[in-house]
C-alpha atoms as a PDB file:
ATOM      1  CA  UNK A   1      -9.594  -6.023  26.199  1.00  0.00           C
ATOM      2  CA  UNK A   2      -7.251  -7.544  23.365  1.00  0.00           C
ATOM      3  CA  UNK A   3      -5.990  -4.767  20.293  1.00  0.00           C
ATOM      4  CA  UNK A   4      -7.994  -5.397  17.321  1.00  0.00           C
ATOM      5  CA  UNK A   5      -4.942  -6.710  14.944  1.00  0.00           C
ATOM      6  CA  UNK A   6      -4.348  -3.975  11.568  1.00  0.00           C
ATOM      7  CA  UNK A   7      -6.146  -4.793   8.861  1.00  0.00           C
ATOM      8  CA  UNK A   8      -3.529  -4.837   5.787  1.00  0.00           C
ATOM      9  CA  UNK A   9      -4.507  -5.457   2.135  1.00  0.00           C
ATOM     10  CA  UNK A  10      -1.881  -7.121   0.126  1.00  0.00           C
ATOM     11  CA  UNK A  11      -1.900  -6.157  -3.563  1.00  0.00           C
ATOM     12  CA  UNK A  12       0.097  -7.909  -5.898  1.00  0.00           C
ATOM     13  CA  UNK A  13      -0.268  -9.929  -9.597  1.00  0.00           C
ATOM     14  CA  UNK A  14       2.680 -12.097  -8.211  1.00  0.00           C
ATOM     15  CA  UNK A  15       0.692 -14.963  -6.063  1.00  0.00           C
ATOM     16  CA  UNK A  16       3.385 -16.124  -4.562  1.00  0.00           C
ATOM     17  CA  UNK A  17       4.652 -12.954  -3.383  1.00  0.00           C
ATOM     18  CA  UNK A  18       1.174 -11.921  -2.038  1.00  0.00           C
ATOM     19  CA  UNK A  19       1.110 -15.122   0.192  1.00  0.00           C
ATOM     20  CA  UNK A  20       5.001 -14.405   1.007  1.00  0.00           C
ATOM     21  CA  UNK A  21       4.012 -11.482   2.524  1.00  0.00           C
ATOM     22  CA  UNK A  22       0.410 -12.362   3.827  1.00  0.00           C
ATOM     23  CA  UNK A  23       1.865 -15.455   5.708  1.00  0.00           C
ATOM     24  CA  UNK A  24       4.704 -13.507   7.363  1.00  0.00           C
ATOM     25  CA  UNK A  25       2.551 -10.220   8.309  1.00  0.00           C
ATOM     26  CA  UNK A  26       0.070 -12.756   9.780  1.00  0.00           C
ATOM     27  CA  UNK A  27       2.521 -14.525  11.874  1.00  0.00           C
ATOM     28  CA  UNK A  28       2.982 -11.733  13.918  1.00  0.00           C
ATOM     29  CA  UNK A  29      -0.213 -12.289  15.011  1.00  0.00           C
ATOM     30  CA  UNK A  30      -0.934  -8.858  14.467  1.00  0.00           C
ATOM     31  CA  UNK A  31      -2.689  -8.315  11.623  1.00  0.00           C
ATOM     32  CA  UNK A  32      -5.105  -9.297   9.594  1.00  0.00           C
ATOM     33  CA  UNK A  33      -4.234  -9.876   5.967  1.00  0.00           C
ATOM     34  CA  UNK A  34      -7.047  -9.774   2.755  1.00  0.00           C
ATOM     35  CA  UNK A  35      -5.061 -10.294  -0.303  1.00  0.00           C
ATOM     36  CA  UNK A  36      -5.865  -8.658  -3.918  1.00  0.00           C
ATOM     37  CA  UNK A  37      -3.646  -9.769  -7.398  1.00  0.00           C
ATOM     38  CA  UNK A  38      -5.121  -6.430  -9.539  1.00  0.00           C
ATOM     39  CA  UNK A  39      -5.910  -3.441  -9.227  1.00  0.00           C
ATOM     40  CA  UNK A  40      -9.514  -3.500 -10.099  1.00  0.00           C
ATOM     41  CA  UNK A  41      -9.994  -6.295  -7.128  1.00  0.00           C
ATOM     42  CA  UNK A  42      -7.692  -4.207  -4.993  1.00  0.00           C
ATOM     43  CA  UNK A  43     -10.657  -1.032  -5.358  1.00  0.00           C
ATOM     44  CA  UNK A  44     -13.492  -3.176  -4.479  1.00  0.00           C
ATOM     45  CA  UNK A  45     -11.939  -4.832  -1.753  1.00  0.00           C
ATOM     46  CA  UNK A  46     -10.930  -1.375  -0.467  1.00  0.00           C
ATOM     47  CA  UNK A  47     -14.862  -0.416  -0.898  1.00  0.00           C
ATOM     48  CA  UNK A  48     -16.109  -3.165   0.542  1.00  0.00           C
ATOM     49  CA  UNK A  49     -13.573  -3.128   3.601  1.00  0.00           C
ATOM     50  CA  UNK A  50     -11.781  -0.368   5.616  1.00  0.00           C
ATOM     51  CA  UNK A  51      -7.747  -1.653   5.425  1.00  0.00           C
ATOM     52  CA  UNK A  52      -5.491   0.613   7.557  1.00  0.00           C
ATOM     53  CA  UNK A  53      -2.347  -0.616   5.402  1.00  0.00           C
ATOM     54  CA  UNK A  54      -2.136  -0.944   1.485  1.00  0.00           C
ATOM     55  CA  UNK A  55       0.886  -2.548   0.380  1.00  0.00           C
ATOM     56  CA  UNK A  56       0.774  -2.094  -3.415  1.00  0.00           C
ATOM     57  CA  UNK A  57       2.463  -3.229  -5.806  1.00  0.00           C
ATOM     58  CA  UNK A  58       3.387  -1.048  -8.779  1.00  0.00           C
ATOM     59  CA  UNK A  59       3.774  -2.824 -12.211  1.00  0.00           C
ATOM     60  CA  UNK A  60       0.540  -4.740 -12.451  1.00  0.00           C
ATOM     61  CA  UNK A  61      -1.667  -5.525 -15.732  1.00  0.00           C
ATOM     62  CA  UNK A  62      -4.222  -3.594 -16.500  1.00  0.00           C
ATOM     63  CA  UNK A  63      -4.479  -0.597 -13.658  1.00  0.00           C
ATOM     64  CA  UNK A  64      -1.204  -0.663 -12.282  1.00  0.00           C
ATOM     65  CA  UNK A  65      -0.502   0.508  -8.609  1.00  0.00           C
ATOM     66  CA  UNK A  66       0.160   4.103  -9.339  1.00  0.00           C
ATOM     67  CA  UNK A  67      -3.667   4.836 -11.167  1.00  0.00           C
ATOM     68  CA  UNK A  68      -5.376   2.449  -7.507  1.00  0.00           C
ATOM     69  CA  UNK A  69      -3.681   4.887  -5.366  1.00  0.00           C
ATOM     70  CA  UNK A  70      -4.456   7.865  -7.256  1.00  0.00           C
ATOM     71  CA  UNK A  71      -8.021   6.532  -7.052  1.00  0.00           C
ATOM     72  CA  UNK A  72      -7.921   5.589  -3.384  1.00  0.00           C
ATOM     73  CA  UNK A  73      -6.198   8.731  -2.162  1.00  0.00           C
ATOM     74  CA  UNK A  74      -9.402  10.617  -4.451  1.00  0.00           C
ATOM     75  CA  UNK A  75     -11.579   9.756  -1.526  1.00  0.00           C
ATOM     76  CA  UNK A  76     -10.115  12.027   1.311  1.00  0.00           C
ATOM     77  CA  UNK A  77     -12.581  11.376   3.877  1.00  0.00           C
ATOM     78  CA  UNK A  78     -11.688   7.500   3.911  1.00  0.00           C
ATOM     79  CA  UNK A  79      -8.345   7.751   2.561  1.00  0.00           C
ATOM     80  CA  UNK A  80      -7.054   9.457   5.664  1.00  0.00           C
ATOM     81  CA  UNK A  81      -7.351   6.466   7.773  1.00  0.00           C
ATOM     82  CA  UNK A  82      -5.747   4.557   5.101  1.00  0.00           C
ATOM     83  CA  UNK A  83      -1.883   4.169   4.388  1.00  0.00           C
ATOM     84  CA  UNK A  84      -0.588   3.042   1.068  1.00  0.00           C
ATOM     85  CA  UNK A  85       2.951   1.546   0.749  1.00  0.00           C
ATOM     86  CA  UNK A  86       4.124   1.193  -3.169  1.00  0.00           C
ATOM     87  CA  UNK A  87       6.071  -1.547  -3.692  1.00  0.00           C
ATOM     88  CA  UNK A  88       8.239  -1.643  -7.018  1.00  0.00           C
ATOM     89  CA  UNK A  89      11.179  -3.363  -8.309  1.00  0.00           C
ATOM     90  CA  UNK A  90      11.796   0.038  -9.740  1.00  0.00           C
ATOM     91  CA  UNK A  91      14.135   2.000  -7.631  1.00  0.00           C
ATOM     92  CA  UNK A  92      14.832   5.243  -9.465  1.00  0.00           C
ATOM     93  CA  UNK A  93      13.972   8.490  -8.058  1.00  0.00           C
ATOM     94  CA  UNK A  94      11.538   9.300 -10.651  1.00  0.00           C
ATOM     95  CA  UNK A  95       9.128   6.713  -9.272  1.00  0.00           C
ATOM     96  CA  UNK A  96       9.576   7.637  -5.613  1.00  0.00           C
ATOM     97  CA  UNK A  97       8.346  11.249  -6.464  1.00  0.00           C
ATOM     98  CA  UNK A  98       5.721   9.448  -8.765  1.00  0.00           C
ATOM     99  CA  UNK A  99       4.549   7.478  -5.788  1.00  0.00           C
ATOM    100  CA  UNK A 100       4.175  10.471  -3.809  1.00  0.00           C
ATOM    101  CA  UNK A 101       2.298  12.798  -6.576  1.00  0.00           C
ATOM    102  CA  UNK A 102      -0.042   9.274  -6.749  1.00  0.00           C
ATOM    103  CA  UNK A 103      -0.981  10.120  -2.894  1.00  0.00           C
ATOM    104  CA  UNK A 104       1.542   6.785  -1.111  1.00  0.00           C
ATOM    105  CA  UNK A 105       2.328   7.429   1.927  1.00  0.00           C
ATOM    106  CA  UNK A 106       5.372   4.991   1.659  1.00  0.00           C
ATOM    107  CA  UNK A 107       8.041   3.410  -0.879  1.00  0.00           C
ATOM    108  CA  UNK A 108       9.311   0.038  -0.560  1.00  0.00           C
ATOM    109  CA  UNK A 109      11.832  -1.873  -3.134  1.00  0.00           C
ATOM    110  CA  UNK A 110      11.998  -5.062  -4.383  1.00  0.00           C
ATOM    111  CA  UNK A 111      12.751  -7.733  -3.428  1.00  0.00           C
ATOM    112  CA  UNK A 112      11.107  -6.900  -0.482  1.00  0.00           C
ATOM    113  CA  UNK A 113      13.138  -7.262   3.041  1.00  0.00           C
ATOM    114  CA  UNK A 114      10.843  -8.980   5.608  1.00  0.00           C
ATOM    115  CA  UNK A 115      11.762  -7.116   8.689  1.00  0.00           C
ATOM    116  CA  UNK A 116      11.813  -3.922   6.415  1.00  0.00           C
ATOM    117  CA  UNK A 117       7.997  -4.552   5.395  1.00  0.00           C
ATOM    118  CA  UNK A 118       7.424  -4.843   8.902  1.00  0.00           C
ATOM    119  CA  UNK A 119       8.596  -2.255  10.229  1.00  0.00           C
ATOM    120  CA  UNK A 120       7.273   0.539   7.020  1.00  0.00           C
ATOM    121  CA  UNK A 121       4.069  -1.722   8.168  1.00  0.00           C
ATOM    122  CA  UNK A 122       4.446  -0.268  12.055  1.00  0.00           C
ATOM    123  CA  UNK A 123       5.870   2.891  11.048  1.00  0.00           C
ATOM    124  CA  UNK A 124       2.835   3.912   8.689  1.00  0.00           C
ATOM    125  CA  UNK A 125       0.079   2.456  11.832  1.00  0.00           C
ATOM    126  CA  UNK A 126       1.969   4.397  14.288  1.00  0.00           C
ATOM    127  CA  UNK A 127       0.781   7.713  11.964  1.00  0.00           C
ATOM    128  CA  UNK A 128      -2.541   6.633  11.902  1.00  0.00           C
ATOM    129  CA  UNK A 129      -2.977   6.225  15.884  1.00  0.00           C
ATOM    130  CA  UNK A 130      -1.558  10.066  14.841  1.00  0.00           C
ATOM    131  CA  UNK A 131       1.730   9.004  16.875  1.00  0.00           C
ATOM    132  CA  UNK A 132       3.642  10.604  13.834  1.00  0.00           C
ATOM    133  CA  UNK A 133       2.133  13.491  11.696  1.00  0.00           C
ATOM    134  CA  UNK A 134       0.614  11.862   8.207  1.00  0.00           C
ATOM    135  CA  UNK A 135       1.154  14.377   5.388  1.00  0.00           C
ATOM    136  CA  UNK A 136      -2.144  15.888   4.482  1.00  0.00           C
ATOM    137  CA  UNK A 137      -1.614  17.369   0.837  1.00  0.00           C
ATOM    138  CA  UNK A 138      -3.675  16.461  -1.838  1.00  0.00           C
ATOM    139  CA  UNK A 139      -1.476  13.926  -4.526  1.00  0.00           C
ATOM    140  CA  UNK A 140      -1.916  16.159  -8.143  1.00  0.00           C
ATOM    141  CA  UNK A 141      -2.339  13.840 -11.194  1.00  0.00           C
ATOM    142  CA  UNK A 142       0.414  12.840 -12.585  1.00  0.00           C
ATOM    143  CA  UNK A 143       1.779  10.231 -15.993  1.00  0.00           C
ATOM    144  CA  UNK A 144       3.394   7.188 -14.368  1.00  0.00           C
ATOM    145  CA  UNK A 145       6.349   6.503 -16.627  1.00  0.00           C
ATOM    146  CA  UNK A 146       6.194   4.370 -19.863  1.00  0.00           C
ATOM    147  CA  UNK A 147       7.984   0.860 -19.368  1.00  0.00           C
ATOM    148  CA  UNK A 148      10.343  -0.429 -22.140  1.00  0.00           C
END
């Protein structure tokens, strides 16, 4: 019997980059990609769907990516067969740590690397199946940092 593909949401304002990165994940033919451009679309998706992979962008309008995983990761009983992957043009240190108090699982910068997506994309499924060990602390709140 065929492997059901990974169901990956795609969050990101940036159309273009959300199909990028839809069309590429689905020609592996191993996946299957729902795409969200806010963060408010990106929770009800999540509610109405169980997504193994988040990829989620950061600097949106209106909630940005660090206040949808904080509210994903709030639901422990679902969010542990969930993995969130930020993705930021931001590469300081500060937001890594910020990305991990928010509950992500994984950082990616942009502009994104193809294979690289792919394989945080594998890496993070391979700890669902439990084939690595997912971290299992609680993300405390924290103030995502003020842009210029």
């Amino acid at each position: 019997m065929p492997q059901q593909p990974l169901r990956i949401l795609v969050v990101d304002d940036n159309h273009d980059n959300a199909e990028i990165v839809r069309a590429y994940l689905e020609s592996t033919n191993d996946f299957a990609v729902t795409v969200a451009h806010d963060g408010d679309e990106a929770i009800a998706r999540y509610h109405d769907s169980p997504f193994d992979v988040i990829l989620l962008d950061v600097m949106m309008p209106g909630r940005d990516g660090w206040d949808v995983c904080r509210a994903i990761k709030s639901e422990p009983e679902r969010a542990q067969k969930t993995r969130v992957i930020m993705l930021t043009a931001r590469d300081q240190l500060a937001d890594r740590r910020i990305a991990l108090q928010s509950g992500a699982d994984d950082f990616l910068e942009k502009p994104l690397e193809l294979a690289k997506l792919l394989t945080a994309v594998r890496r993070n499924a391979a700890a669902l199946a439990g084939s690595v060990k997912a971290p299992t602390t609680p993300a405390a709140p924290v103030t995502p940092p003020t842009q210029a």
